[in-house]
C-alpha atoms as a PDB file:
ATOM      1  CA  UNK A   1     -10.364  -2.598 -28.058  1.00  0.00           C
ATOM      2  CA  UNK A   2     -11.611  -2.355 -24.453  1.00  0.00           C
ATOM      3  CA  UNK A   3     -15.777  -2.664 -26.062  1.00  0.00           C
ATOM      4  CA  UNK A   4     -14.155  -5.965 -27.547  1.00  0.00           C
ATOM      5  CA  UNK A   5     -13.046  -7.965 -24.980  1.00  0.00           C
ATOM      6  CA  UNK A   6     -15.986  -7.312 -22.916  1.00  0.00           C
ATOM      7  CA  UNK A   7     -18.101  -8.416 -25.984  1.00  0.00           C
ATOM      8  CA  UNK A   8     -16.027 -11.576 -26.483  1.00  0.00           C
ATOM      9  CA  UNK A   9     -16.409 -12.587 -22.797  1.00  0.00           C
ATOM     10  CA  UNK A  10     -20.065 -12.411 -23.279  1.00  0.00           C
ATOM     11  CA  UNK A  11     -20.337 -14.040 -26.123  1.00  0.00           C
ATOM     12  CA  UNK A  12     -18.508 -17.104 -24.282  1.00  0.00           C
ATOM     13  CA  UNK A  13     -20.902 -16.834 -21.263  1.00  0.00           C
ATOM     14  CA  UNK A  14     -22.375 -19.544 -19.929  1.00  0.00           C
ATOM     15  CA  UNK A  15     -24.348 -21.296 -16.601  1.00  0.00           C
ATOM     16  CA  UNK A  16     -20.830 -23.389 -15.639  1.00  0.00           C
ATOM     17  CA  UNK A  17     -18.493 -20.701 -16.382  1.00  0.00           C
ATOM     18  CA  UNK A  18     -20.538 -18.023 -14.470  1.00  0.00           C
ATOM     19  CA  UNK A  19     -20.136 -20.865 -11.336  1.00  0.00           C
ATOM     20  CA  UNK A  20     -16.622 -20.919 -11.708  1.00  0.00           C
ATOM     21  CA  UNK A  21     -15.777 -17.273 -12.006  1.00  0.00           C
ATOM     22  CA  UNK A  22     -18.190 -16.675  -9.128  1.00  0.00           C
ATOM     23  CA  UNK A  23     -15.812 -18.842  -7.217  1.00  0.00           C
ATOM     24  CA  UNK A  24     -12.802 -17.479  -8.567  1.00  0.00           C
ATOM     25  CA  UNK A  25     -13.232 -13.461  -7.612  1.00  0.00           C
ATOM     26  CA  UNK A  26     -14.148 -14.676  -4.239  1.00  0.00           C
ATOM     27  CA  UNK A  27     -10.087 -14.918  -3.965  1.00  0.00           C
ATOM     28  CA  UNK A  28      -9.906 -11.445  -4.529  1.00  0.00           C
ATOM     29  CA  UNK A  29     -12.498 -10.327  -2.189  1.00  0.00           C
ATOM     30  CA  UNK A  30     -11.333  -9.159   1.904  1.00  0.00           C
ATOM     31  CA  UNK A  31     -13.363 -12.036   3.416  1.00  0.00           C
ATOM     32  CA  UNK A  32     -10.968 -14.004   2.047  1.00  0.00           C
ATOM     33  CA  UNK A  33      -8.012 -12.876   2.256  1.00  0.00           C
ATOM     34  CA  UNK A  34      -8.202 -11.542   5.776  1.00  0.00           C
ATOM     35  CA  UNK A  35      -9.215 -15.167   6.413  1.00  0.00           C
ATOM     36  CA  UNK A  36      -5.732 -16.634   5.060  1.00  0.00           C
ATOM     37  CA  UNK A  37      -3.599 -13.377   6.154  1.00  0.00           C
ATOM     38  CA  UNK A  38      -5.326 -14.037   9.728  1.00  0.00           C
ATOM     39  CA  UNK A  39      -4.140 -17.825   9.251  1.00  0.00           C
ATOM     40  CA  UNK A  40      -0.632 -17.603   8.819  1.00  0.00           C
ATOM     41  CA  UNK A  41      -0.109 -14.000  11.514  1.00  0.00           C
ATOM     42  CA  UNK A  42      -1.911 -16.847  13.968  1.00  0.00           C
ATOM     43  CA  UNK A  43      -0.229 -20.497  13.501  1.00  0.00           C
ATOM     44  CA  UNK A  44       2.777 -19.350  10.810  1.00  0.00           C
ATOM     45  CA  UNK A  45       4.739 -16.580  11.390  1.00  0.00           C
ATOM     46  CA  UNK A  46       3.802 -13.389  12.781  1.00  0.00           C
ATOM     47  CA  UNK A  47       6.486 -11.812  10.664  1.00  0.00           C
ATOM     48  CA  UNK A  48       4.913 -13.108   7.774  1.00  0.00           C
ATOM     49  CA  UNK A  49       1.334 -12.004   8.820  1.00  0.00           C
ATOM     50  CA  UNK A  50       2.830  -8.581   9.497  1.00  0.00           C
ATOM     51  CA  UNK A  51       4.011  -8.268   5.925  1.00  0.00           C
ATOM     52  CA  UNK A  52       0.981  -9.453   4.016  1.00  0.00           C
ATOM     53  CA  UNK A  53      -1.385  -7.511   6.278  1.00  0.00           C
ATOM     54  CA  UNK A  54       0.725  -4.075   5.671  1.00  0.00           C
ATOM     55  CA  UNK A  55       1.587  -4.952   2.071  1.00  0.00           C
ATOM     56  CA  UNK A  56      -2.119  -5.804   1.227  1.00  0.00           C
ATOM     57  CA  UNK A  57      -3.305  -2.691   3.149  1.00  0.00           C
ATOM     58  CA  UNK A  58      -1.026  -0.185   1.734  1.00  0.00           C
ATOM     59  CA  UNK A  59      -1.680  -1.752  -1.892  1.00  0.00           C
ATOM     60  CA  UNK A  60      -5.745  -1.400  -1.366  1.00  0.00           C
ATOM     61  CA  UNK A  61      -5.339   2.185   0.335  1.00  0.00           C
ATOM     62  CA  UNK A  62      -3.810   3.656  -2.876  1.00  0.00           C
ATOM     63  CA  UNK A  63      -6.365   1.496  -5.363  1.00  0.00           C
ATOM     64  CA  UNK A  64      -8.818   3.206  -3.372  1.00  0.00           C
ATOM     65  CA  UNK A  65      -7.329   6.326  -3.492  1.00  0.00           C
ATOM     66  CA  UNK A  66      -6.839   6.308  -7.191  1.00  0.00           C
ATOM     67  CA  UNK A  67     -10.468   5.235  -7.728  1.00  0.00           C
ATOM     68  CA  UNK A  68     -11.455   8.176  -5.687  1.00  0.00           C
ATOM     69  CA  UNK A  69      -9.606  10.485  -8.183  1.00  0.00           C
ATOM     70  CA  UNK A  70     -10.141   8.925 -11.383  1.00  0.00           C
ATOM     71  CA  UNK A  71     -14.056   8.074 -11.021  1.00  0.00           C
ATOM     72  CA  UNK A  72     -14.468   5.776 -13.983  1.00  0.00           C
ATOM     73  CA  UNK A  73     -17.666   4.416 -14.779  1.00  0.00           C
ATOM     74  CA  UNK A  74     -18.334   0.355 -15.148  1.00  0.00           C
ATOM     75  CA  UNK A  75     -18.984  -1.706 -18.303  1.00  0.00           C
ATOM     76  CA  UNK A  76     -22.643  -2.685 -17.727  1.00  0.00           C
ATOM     77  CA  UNK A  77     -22.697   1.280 -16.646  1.00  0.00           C
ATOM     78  CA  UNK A  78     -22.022   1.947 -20.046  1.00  0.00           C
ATOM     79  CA  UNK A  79     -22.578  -0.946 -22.009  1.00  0.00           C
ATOM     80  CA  UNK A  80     -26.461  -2.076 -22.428  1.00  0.00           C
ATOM     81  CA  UNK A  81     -25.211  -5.281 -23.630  1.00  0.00           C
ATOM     82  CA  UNK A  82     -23.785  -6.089 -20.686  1.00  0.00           C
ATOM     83  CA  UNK A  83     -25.642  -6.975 -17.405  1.00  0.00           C
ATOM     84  CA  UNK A  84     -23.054  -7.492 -15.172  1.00  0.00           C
ATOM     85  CA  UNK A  85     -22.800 -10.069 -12.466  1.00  0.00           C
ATOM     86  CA  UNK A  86     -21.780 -10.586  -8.773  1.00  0.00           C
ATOM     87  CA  UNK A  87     -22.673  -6.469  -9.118  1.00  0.00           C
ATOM     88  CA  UNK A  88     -22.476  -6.662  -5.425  1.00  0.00           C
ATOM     89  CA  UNK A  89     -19.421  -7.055  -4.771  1.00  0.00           C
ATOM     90  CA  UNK A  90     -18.600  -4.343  -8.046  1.00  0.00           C
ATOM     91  CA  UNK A  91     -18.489  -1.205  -5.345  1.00  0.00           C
ATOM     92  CA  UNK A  92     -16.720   1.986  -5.600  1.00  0.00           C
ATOM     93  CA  UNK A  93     -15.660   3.369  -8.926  1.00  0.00           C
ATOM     94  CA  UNK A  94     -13.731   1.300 -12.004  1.00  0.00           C
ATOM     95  CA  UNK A  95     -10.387   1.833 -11.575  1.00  0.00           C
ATOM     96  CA  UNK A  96      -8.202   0.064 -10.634  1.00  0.00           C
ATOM     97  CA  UNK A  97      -9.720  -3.286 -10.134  1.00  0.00           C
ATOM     98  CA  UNK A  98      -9.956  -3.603  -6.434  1.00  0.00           C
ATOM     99  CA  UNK A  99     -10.288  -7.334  -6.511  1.00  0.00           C
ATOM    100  CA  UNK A 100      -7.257  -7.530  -9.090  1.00  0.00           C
ATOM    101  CA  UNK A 101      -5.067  -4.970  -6.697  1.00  0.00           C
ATOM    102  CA  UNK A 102      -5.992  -7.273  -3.463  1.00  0.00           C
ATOM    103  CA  UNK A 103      -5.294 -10.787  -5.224  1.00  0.00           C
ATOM    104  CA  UNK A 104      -1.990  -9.292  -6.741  1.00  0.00           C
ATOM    105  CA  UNK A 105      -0.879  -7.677  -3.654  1.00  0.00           C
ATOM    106  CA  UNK A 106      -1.488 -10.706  -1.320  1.00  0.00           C
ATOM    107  CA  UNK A 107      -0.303 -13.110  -3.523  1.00  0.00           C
ATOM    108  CA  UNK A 108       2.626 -11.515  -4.401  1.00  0.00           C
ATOM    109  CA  UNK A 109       3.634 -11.238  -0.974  1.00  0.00           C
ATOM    110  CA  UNK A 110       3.101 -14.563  -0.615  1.00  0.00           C
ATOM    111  CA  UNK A 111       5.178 -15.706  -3.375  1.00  0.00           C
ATOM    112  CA  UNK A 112       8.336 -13.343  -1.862  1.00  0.00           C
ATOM    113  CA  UNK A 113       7.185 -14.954   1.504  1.00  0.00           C
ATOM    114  CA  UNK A 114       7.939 -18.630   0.420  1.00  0.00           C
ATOM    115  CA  UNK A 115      10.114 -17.709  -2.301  1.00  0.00           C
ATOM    116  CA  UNK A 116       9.297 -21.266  -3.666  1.00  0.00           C
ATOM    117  CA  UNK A 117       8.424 -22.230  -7.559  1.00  0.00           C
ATOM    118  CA  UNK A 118       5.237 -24.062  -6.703  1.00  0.00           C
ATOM    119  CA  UNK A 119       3.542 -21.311  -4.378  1.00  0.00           C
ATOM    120  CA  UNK A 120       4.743 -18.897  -7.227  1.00  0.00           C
ATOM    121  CA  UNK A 121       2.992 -20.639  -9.295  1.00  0.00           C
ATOM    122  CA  UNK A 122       0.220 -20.704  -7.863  1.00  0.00           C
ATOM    123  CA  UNK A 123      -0.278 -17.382  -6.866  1.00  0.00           C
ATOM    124  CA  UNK A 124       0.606 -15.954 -10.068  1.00  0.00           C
ATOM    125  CA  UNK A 125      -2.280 -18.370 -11.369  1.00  0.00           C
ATOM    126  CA  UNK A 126      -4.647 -16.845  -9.067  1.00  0.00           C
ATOM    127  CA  UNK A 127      -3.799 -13.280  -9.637  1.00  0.00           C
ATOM    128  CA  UNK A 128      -4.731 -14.028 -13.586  1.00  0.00           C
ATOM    129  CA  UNK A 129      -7.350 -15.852 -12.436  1.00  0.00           C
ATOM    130  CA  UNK A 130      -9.330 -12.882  -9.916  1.00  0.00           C
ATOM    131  CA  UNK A 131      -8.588 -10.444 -12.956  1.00  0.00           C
ATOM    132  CA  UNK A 132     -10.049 -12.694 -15.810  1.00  0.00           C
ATOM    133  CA  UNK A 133     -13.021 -13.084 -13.221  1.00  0.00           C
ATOM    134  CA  UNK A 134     -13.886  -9.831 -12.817  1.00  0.00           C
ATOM    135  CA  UNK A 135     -13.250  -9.094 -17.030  1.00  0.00           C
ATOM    136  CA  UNK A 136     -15.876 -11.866 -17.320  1.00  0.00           C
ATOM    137  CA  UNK A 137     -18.599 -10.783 -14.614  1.00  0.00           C
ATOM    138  CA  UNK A 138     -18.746  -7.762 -16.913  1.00  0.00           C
ATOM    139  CA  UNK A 139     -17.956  -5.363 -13.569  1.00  0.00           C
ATOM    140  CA  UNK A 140     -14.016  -4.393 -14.522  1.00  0.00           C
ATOM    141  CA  UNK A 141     -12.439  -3.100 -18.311  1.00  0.00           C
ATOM    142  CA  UNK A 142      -9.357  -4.504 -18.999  1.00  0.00           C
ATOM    143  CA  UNK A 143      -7.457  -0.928 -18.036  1.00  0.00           C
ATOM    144  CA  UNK A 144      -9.068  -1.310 -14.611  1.00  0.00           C
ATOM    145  CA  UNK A 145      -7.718  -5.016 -14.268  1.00  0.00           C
ATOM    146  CA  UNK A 146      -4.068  -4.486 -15.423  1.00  0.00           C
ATOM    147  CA  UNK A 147      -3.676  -1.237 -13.534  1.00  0.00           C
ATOM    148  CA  UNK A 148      -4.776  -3.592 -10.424  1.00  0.00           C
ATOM    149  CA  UNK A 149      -2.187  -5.875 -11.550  1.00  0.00           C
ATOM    150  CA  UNK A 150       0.250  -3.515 -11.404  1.00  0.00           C
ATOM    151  CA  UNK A 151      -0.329  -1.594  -8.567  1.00  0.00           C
ATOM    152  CA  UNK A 152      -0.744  -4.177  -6.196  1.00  0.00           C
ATOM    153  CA  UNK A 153       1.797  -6.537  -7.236  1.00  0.00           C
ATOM    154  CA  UNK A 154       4.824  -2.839  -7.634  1.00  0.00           C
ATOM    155  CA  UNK A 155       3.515  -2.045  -3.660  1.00  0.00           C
ATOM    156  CA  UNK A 156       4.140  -5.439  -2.643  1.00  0.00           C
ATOM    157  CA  UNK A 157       7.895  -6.338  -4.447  1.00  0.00           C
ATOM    158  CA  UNK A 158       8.962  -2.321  -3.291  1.00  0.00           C
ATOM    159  CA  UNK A 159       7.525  -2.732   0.106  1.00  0.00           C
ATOM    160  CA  UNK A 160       8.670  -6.544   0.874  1.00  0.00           C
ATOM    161  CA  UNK A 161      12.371  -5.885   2.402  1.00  0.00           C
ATOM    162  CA  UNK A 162      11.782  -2.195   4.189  1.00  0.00           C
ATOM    163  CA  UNK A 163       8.386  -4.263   6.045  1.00  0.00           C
ATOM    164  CA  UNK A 164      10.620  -7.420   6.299  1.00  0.00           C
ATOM    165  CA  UNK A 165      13.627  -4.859   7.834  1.00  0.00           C
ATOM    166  CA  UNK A 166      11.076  -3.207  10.128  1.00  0.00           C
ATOM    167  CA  UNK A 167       9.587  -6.075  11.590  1.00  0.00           C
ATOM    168  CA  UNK A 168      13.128  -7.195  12.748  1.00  0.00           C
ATOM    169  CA  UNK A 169      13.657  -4.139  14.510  1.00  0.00           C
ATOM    170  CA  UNK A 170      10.795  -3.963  17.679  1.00  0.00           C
ATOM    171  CA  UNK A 171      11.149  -0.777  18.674  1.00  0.00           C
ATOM    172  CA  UNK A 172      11.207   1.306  15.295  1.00  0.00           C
ATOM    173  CA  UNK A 173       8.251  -1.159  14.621  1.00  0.00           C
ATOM    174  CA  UNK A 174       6.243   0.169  17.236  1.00  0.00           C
ATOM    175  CA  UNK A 175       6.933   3.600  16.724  1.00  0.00           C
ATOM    176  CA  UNK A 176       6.042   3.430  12.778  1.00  0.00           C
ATOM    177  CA  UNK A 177       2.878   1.469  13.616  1.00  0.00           C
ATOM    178  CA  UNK A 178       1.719   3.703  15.916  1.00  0.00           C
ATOM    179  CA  UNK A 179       2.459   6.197  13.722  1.00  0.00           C
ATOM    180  CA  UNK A 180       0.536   4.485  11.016  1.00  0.00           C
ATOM    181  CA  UNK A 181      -2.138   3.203  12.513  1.00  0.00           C
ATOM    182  CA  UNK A 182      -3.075   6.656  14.324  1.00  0.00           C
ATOM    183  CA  UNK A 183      -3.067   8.715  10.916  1.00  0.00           C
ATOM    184  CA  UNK A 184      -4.872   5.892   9.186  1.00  0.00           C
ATOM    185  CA  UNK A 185      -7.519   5.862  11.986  1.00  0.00           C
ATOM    186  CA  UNK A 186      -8.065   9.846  12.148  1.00  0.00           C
ATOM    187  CA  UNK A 187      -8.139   9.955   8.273  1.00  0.00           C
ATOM    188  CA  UNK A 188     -10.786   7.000   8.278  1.00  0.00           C
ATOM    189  CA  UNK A 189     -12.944   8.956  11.001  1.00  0.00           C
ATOM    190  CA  UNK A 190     -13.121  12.353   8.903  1.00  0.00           C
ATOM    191  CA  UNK A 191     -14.476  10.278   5.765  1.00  0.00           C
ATOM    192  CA  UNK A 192     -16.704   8.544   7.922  1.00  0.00           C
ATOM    193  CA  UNK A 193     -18.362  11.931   9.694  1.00  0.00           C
ATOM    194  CA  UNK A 194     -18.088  13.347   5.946  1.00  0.00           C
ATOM    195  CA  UNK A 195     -19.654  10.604   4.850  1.00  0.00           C
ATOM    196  CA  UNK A 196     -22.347  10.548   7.234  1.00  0.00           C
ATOM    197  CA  UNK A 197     -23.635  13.747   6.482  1.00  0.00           C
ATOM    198  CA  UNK A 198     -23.341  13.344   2.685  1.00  0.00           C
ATOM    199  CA  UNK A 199     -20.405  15.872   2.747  1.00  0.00           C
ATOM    200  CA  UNK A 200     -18.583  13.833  -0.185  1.00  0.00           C
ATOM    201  CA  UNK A 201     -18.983  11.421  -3.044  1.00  0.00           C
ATOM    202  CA  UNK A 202     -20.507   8.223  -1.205  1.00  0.00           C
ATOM    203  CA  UNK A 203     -18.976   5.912  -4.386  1.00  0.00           C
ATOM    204  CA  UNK A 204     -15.732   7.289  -4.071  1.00  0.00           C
ATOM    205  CA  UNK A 205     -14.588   7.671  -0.790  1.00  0.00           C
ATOM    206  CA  UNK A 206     -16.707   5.021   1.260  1.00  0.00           C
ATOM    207  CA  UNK A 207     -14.309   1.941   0.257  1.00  0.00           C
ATOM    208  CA  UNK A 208     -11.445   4.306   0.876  1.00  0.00           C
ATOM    209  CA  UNK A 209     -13.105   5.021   4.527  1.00  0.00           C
ATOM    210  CA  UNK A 210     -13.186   1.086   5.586  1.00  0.00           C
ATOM    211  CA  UNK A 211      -9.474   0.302   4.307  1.00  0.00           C
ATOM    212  CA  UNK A 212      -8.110   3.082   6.516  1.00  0.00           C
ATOM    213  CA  UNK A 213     -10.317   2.402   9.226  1.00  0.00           C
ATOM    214  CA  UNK A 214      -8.915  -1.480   9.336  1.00  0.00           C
ATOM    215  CA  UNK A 215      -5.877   0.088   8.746  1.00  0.00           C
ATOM    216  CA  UNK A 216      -5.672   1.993  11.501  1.00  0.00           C
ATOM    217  CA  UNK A 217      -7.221  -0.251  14.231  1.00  0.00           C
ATOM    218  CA  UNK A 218      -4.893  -2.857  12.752  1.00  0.00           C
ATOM    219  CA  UNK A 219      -1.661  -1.597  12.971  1.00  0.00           C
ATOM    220  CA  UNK A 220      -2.917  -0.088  16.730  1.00  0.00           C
ATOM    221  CA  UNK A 221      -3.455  -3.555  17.061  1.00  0.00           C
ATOM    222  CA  UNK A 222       0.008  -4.639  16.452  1.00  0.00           C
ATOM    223  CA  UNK A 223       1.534  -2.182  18.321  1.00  0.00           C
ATOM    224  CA  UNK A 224      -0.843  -3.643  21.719  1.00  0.00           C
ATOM    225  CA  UNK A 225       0.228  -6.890  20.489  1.00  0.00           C
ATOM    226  CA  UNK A 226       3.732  -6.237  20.613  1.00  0.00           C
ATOM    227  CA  UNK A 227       3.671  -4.497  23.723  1.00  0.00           C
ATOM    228  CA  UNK A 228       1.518  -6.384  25.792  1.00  0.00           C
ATOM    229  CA  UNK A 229       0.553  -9.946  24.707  1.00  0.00           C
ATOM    230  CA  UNK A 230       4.071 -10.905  22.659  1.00  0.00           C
ATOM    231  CA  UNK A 231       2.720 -14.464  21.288  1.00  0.00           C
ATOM    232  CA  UNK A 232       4.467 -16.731  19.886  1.00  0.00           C
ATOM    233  CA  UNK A 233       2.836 -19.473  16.966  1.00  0.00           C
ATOM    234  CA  UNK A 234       4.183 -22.324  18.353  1.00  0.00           C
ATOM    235  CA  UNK A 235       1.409 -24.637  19.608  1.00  0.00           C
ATOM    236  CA  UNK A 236      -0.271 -28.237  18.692  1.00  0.00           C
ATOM    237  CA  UNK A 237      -2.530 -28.402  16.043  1.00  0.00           C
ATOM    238  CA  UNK A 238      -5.762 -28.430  18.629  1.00  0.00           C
ATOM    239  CA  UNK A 239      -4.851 -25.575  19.912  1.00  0.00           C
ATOM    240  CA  UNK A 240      -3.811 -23.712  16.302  1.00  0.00           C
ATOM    241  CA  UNK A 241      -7.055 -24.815  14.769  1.00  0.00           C
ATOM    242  CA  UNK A 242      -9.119 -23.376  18.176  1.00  0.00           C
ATOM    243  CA  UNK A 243      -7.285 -19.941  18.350  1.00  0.00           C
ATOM    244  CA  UNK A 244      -8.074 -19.242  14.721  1.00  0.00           C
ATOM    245  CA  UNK A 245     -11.434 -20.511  14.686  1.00  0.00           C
ATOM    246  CA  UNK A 246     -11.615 -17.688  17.617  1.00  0.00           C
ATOM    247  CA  UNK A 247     -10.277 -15.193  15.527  1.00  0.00           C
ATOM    248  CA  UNK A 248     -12.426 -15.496  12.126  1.00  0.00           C
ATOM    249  CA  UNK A 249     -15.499 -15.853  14.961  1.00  0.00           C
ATOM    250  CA  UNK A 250     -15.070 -12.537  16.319  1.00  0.00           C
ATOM    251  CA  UNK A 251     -14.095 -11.248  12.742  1.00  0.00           C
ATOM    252  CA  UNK A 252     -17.613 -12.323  11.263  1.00  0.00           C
ATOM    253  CA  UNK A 253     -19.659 -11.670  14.440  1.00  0.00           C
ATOM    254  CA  UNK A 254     -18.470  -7.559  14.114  1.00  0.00           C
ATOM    255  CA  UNK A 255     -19.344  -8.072  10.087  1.00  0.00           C
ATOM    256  CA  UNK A 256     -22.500  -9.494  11.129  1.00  0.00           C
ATOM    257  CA  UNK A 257     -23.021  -6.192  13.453  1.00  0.00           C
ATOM    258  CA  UNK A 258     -23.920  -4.189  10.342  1.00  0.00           C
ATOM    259  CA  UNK A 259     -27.765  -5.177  10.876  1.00  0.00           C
ATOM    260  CA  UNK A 260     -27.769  -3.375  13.908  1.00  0.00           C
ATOM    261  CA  UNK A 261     -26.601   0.005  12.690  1.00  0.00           C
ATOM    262  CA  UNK A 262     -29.229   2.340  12.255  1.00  0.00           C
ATOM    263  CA  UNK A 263     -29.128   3.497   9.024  1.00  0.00           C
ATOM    264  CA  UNK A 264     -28.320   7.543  10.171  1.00  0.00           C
ATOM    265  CA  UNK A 265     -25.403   6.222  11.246  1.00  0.00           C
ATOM    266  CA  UNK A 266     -24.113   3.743   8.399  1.00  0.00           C
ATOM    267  CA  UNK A 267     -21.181   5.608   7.672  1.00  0.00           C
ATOM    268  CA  UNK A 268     -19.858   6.139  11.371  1.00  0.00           C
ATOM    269  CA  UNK A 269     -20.844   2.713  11.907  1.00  0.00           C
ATOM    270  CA  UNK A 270     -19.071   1.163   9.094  1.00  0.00           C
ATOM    271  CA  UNK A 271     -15.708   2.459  10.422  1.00  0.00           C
ATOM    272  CA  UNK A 272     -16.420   0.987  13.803  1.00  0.00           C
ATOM    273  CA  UNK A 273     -16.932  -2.108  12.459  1.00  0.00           C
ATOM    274  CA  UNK A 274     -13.530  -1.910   9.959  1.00  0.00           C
ATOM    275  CA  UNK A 275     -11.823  -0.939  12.922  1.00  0.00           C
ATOM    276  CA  UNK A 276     -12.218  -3.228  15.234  1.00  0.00           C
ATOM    277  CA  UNK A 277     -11.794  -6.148  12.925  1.00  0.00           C
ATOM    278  CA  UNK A 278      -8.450  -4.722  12.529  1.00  0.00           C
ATOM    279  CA  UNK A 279      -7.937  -4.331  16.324  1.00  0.00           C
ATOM    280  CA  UNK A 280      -9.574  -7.795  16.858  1.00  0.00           C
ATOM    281  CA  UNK A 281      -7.711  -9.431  14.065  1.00  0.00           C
ATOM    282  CA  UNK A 282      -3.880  -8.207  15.570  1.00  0.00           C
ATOM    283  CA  UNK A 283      -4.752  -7.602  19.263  1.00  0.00           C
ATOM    284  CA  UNK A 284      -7.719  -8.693  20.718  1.00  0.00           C
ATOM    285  CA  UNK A 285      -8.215 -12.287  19.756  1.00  0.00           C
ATOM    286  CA  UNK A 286      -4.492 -12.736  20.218  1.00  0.00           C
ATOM    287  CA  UNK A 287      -4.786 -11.467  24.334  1.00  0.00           C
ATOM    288  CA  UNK A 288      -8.420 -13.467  24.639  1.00  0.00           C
ATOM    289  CA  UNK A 289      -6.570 -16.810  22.589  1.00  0.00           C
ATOM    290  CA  UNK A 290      -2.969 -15.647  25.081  1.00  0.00           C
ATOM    291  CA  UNK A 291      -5.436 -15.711  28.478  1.00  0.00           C
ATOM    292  CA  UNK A 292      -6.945 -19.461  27.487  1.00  0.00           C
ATOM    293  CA  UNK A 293      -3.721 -20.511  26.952  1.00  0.00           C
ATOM    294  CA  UNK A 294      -3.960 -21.179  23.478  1.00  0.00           C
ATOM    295  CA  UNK A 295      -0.966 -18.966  22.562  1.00  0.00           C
ATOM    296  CA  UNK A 296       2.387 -19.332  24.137  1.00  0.00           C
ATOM    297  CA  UNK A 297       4.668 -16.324  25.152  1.00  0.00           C
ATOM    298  CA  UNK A 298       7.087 -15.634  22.385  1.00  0.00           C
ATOM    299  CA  UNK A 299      10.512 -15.803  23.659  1.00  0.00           C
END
């Protein structure tokens, strides 16, 4: 059944639809969705932000987790028919689908977020959408995409209250953060020596490595941000538009850093990278954007 549906999505292949599903999974991939998660923690509501970025992170830190234990192979791994496309962005094992997990995660926490019929909608449009994308790119069996579907959207509906309950209470928020975000940030820094020195399976465990590692300087992050800087997302559009455009700057400046690790040291250096885009994301660019004045204090 699985051999099938693969074969009938190649069979239906085709110059425009491979330009449309390349544009589809891109809503499943991080870049994106740290971009709109970023967005709405900035000029939103921090509670929100708070909510997606756990909810997403959580969601991807068991898909990894479960790839790591499962170890399936791909479709053009095991199918000469197909070639697979966008293979790039096809790391790790099979399953789950990561880009399905992320996409139904986010979105889902979205849709509780609004908790209107249009941005339901919408995002359950794109969830089918990021999973039919990566059946079609011949990277993802249909197992791998509903078992994305289901894990990410289960963490996000069970997780959407107790995050929504926590953020309303600061100090039990800082206290689970912290405790969070400093076992997230060891655990990412043992893969990433183990890594290094080709102590584990590089496939399994290296996607696993950068979730925990943005994990953990994220919700570090949060914890500074709550203790020290305390914005608020109040503001004029200038000044909105400005303090995120700061933000995603220093987001892909660190991505772009990955040309200056020595390769030795990709592993170690990879979880640098992860976490300070977490740190950056929740703390840093919030004190730099706080310091120009492009942030009010939140009463």
């Amino acid at each position: 059944m699985q051999e099938s549906i693969m074969l009938f999505f190649l069979k239906i292949a085709n110059p425009v639809l491979d330009t449309v599903t390349n544009l589809v999974t891109m809503f499943g991939e991080e870049s994106f969705v740290i971009a709109f998660i970023l967005y709405i923690f900035y000029n939103y509501n921090k509670k929100s932000g708070f909510i997606l970025f756990s909810s997403t992170l959580y969601s991807v830190s068991a898909m990894g987790i479960l790839k790591a234990i499962v170890r399936a192979p791909r479709p053009f791994q095991v199918l000469e028919s197909i070639q697979g496309k966008r293979v790039q962005t096809a790391t790790g094992y099979s399953f789950p689908s990561g880009h399905t997990t992320t996409a139904a995660s986010s979105y889902t926490s979205l849709a509780l977020i609004f908790q209107k019929r249009a941005v339901s909608i919408l995002c359950a449009v794109l969830i089918a959408l990021v999973g039919l994308s990566r059946l079609y790119l011949g990277v993802h069996w249909p197992n791998d995409v509903f078992g994305g579907l289901v894990l990410g959207a289960s963490i996000s509906m069970l997780a959407y209250r107790p995050l929504s309950m926590l953020f309303d209470d600061k100090e039990k928020r800082i206290t689970v953060n912290t405790i969070v975000g400093i076992i997230s940030f060891a655990a990412a820094l043992v893969l990433a020596v183990l890594l290094n020195f080709h102590k584990v399976d590089e496939v399994a465990f290296t996607d696993l490595m950068k979730t925990l590692a943005l994990a953990g300087g994220g919700f570090l992050g949060f914890v500074f941000e709550n203790t020290r800087v305390n914005f608020s997302t109040e503001g004029t559009w200038p000044k909105k538009i400005v303090r995120y455009l700061i933000g995603m700057g220093g987001i892909f400046a660190i991505m772009a850093a990955k040309a200056f690790i020595p390769t030795p040291f990709y592993a170690l250096g990879s979880f640098v990278r992860y976490a300070l885009i977490g740190l950056w994301a929740t703390a840093l660019s919030p004190l730099i954007g706080t310091s120009l004045r492009l942030f009010s204090a939140d009463r």
